[in-house]
Protein backbone atom coordinates (compact mmCIF):
# COMPACT_ATOMS: atom_id res chain seq x y z
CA UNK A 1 -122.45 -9.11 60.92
CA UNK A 2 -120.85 -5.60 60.10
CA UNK A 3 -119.41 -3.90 62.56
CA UNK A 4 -120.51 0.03 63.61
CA UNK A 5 -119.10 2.52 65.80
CA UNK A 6 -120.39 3.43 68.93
CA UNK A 7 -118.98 6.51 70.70
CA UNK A 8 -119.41 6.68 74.67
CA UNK A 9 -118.70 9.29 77.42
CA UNK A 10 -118.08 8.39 80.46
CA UNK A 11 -117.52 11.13 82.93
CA UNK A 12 -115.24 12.52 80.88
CA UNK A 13 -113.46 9.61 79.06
CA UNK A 14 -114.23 8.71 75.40
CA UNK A 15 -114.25 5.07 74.49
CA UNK A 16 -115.18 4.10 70.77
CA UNK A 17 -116.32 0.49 70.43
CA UNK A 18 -116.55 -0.91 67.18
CA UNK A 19 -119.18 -3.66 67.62
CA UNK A 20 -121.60 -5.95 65.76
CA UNK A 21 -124.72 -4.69 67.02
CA UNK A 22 -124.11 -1.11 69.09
CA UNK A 23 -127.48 -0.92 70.29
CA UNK A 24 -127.54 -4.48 72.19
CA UNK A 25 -124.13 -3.26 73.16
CA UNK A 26 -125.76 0.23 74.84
CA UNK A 27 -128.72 -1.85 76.33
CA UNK A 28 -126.34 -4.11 78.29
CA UNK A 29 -124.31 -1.24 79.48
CA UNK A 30 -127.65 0.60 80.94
CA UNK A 31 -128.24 -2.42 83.47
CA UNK A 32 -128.06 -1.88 86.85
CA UNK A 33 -125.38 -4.49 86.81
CA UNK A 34 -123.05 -2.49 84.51
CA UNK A 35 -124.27 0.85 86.36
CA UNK A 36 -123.26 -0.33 89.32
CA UNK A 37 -119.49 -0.63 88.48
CA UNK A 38 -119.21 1.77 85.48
CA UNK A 39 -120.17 5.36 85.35
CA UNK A 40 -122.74 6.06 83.18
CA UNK A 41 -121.88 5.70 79.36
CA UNK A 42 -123.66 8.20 77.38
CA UNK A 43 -123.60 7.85 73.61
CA UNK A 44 -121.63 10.65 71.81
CA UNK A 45 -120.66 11.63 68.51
CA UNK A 46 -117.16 10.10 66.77
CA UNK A 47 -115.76 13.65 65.57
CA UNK A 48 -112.69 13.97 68.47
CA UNK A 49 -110.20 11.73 69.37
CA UNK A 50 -110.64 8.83 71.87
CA UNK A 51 -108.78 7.50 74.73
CA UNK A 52 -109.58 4.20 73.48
CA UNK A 53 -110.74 2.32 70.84
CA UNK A 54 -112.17 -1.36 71.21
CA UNK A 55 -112.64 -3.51 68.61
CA UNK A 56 -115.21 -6.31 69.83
CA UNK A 57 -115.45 -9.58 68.40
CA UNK A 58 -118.13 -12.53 68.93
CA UNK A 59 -117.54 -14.89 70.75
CA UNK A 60 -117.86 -17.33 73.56
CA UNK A 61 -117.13 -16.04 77.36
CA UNK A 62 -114.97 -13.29 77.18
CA UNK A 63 -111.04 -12.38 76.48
CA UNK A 64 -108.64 -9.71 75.90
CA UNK A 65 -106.64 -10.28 72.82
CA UNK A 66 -104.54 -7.58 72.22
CA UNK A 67 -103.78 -3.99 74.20
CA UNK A 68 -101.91 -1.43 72.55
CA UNK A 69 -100.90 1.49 75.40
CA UNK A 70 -99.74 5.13 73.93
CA UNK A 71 -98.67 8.27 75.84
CA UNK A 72 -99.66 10.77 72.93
CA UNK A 73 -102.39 12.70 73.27
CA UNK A 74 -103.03 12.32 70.34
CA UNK A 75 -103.92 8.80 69.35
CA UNK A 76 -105.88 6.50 71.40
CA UNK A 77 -105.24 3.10 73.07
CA UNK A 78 -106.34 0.47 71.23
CA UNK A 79 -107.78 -2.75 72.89
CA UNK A 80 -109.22 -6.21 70.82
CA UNK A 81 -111.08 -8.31 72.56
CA UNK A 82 -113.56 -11.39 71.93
CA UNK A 83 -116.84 -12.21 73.55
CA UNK A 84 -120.46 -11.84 75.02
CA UNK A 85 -121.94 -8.91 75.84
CA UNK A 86 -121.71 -8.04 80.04
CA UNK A 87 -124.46 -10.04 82.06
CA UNK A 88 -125.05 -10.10 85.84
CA UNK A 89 -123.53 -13.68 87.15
CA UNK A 90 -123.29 -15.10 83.57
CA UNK A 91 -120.65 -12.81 81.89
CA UNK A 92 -119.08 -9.89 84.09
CA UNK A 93 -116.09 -9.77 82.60
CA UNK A 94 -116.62 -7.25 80.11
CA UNK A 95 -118.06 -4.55 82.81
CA UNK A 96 -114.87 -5.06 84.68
CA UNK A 97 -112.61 -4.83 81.85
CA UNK A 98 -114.44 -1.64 80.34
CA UNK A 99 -113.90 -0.38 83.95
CA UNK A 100 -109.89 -0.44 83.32
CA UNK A 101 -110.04 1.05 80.45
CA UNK A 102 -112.61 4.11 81.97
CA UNK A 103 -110.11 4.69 84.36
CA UNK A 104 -106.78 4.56 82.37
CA UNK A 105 -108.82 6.80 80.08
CA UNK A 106 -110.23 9.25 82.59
CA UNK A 107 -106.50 9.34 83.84
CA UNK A 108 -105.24 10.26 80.30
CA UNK A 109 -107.83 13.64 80.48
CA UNK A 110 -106.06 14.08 84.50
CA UNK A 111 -109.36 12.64 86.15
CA UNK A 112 -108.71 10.02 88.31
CA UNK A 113 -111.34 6.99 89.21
CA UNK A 114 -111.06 6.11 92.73
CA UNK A 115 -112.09 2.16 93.56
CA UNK A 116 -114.38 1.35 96.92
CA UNK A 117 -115.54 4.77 97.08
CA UNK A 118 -118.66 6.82 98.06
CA UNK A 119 -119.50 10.82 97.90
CA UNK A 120 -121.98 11.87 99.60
CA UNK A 121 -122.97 15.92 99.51
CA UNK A 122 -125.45 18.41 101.06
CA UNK A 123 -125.84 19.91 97.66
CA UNK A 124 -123.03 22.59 98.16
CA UNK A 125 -120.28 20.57 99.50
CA UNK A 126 -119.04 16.83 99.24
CA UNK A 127 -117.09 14.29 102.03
CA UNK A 128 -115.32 11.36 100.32
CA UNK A 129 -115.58 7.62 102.20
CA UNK A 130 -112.89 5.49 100.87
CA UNK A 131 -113.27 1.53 102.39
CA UNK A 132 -112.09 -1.58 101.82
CA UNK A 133 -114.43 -4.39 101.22
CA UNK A 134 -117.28 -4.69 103.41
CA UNK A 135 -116.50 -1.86 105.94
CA UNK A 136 -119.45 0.01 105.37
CA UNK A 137 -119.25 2.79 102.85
CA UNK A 138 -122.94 1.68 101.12
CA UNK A 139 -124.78 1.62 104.88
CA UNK A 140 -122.99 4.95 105.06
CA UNK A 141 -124.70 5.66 101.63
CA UNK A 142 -127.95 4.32 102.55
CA UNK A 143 -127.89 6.13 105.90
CA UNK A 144 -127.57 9.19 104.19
CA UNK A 145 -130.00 9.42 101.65
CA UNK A 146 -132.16 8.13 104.55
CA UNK A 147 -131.85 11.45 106.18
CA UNK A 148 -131.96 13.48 102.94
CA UNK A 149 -128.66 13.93 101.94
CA UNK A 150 -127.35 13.50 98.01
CA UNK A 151 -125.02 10.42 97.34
CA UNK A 152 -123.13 11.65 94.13
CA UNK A 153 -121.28 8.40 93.89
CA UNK A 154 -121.87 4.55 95.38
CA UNK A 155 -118.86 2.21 94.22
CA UNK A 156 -116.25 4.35 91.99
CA UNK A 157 -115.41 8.15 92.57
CA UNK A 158 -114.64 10.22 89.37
CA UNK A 159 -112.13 13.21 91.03
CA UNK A 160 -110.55 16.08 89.73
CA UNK A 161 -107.66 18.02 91.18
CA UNK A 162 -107.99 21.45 91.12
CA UNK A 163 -106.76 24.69 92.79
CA UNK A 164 -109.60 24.23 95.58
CA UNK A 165 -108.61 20.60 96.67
CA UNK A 166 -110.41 17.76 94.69
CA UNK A 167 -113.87 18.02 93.12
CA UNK A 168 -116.20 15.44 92.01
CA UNK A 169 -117.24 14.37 88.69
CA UNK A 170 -119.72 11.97 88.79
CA UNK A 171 -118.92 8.02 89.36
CA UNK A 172 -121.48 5.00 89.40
CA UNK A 173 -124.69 5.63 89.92
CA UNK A 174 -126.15 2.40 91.66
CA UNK A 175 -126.67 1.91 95.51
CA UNK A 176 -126.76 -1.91 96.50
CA UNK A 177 -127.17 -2.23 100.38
CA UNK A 178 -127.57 -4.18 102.93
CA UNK A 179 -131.49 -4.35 104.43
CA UNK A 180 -130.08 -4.36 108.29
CA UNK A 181 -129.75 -0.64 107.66
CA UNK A 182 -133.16 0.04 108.08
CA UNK A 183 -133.39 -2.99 110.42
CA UNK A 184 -130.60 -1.26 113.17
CA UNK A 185 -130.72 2.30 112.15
CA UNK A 186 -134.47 3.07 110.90
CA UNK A 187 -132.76 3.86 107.76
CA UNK A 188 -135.71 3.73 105.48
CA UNK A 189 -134.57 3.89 101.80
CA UNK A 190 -136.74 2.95 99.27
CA UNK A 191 -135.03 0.11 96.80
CA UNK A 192 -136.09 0.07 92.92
CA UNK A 193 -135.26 -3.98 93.22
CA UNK A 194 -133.92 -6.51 95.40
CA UNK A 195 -130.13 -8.59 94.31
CA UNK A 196 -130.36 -12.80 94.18
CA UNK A 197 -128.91 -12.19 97.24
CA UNK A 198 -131.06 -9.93 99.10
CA UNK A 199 -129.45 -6.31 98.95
CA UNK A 200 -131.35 -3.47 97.62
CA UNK A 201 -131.05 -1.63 95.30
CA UNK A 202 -131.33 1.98 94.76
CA UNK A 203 -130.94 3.78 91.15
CA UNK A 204 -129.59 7.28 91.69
CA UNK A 205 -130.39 8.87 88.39
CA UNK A 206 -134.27 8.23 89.41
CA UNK A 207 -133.47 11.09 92.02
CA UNK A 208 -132.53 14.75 92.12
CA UNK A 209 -128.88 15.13 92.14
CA UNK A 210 -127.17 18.57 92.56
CA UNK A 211 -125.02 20.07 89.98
CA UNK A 212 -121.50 18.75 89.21
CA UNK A 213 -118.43 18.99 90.17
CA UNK A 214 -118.54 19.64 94.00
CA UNK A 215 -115.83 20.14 96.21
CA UNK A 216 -114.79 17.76 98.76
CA UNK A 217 -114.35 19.22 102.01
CA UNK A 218 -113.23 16.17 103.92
CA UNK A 219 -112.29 12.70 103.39
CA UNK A 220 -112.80 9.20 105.51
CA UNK A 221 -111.83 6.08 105.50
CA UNK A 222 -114.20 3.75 107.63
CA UNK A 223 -114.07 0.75 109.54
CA UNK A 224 -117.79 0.26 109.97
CA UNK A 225 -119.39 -2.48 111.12
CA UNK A 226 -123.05 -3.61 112.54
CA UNK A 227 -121.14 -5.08 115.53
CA UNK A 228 -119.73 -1.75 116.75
CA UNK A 229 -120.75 0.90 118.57
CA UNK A 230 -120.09 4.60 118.95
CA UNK A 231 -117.88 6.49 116.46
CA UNK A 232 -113.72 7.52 116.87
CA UNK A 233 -111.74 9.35 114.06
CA UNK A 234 -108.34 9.00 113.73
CA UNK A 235 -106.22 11.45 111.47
CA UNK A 236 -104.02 10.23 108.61
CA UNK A 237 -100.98 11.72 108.56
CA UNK A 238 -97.53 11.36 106.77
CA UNK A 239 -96.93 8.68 104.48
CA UNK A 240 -99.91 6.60 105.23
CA UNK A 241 -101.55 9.60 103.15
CA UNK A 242 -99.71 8.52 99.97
CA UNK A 243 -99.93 4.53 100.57
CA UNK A 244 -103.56 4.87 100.91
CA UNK A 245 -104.85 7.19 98.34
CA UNK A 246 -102.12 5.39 95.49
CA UNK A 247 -103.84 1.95 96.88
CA UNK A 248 -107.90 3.45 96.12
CA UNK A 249 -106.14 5.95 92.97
CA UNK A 250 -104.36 2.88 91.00
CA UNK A 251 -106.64 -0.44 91.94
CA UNK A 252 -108.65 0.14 88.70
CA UNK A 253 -105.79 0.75 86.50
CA UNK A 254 -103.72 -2.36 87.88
CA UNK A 255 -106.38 -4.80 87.95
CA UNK A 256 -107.08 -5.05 91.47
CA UNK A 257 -110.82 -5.89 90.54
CA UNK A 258 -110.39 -8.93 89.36
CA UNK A 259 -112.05 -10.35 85.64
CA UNK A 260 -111.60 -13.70 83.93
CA UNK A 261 -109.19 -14.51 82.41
CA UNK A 262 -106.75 -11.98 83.88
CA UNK A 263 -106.69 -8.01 83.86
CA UNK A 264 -104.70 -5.85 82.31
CA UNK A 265 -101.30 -4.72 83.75
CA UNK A 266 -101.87 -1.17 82.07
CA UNK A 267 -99.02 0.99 82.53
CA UNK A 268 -98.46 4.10 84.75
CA UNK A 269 -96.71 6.69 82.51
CA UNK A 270 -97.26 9.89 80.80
CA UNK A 271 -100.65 11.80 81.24
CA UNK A 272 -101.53 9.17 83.26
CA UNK A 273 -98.05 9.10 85.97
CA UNK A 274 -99.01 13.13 85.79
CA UNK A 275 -102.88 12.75 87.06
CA UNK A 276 -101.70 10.34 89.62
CA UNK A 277 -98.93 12.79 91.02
CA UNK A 278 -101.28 15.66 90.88
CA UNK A 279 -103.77 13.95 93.02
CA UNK A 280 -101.32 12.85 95.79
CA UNK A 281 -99.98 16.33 95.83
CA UNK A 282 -103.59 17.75 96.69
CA UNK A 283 -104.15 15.14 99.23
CA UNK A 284 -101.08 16.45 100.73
CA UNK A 285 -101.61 20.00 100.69
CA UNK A 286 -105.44 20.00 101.00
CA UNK A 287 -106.20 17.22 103.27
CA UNK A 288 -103.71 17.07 105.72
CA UNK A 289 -105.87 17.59 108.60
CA UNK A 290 -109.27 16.54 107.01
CA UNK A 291 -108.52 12.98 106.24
CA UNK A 292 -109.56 10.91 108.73
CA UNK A 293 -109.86 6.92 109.80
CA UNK A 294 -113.30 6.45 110.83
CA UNK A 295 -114.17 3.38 112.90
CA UNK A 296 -117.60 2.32 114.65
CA UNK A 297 -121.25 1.94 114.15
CA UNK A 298 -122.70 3.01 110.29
CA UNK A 299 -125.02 5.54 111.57
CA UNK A 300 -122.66 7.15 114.60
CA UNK A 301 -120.08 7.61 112.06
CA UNK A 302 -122.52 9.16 109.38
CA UNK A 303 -123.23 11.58 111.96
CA UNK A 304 -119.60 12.24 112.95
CA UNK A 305 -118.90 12.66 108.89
CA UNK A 306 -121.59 15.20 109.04
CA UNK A 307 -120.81 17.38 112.08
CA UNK A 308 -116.83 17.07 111.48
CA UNK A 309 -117.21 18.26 107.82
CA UNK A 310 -120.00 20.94 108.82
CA UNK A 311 -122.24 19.90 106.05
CA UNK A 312 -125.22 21.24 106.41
CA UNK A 313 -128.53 19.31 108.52
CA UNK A 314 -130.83 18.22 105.69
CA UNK A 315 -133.22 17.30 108.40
């Protein structure tokens, strides 16, 4: 089968994939599966220069042949690999993979694409919930839209540093949550399907969403959990500020999420070293005292978030 060219945007990084059959290839990256991890890929026209280029081959499974890193702006990485297209629980390597080269891309263009993330806004201003694994950022989410607020982003965080402190870009686009939210909170939010194992699921671009970027005003990361009760913030201050937001800023780029048969080990230099400094240097100056530890119940801290940050009440 000849191969054709097919030019994606996502959130602001250009990917050209040179594929057998482009339109399969766009299909599989408009599941809810691939939504969920990858911002949304929106077919473009090949007239400027990539970040990277990926030449796809058939195959079985999935595998990264070659990698080819640059630091000139001017040419584009260049990445060969072999395989099936992406496929919930049968072949999820390629989402992950395409998901390290988003973010080295988005890096190259001094956007950075923060891992186990959530932005939720009042459709002027934005809070940030970073979280590690299962300590609540998507009960946070669901919470929130329960009580009318906009979630911007549900997994990974497209950022910008500016002159204003960071703004956000977009970022994935698929809620998947866990039921006991509406159970223990009376967050009612309505899910467009259900996971094998139960979660909902809520697709964001079938609601309103406020215009992009918006500003984040604060910045939290939780320690939720059903078990707990009340709410307590805790600032971050010194170099715990740096640790963390290089941990959530370089995950994607270093392979943290793990794919078959091993991710990349892209390098941190040039454009990308330079995105990476600017953000910590905003977190510094910006977010000194508005970056918070958040531990307790989903909903009591969803209402601290809200009244610390002075977002507005969406009733």
């Amino acid at each position: 089968m000849p191969s054709s060219e097919l030019c994606l945007d996502l959130c602001g990084a250009l990917v050209k994939v040179v594929y057998g059959d482009p339109d399969s290839l766009l299909l599989a990256l408009s599941s809810t599966f691939s939504r969920r991890y990858l911002p949304p890929a929106r077919p473009v026209g090949c007239s400027e220069t990539p970040q990277a280029v990926v030449e796809w081959l058939p195959g079985e499974g999935f595998a990264v042949e070659s990698a080819v890193f640059t630091d000139s702006p001017a040419e584009p990485d260049y990445y060969r690999v072999r395989g099936g297209l992406p496929e919930a629980y049968v072949n999820e390597s390629p989402v992950f993979f395409l998901l390290q080269v988003t973010a080295r891309g988005l890096a190259r263009r001094g956007l950075v694409l923060l891992t186990d993330s959530v932005a939720i806004s009042d459709g002027e201003r934005a809070v940030l919930l970073l979280g590690y694994p299962h300590t609540g950022k998507s009960s946070v989410a669901a919470i929130a839209l329960a009580h009318g607020y906009y979630v911007l982003s549900t997994e990974n965080t497209v950022v910008r540093p500016g002159d204003r402190g960071l703004e956000v870009y977009g970022g994935t686009r698929v809620l998947v949550f866990d039921p006991r939210v509406g159970e223990l909170y009376g967050a009612r939010v309505g899910s467009s399907e259900v996971t094998r194992h139960g979660y909902g699921v809520v697709d964001l671009d079938l609601l309103n969403t406020p215009k992009l970027p918006q500003r984040i005003v604060g910045i939290y990361l939780l320690h939720t959990s059903f078990s707990s009760t009340g709410a307590s913030l805790s600032p971050v201050k010194g170099r715990k500020i740096a640790k963390t937001v290089w941990y959530f800023a370089t995950a994607l780029l270093k392979g943290v999420d793990y794919y078959e048969p091993a991710p990349l080990d892209t390098p941190i230099s040039g454009a990308v070293a330079e995105a990476l400094t600017r953000l910590l240097d905003t977190f510094s100056r910006y977010y000194s005292d508005a970056f918070y530890e958040a531990f307790g119940s989903p909903l009591e801290v969803f209402r601290a978030v809200i009244e610390v940050s002075h977002l507005r009440s969406m009733g």
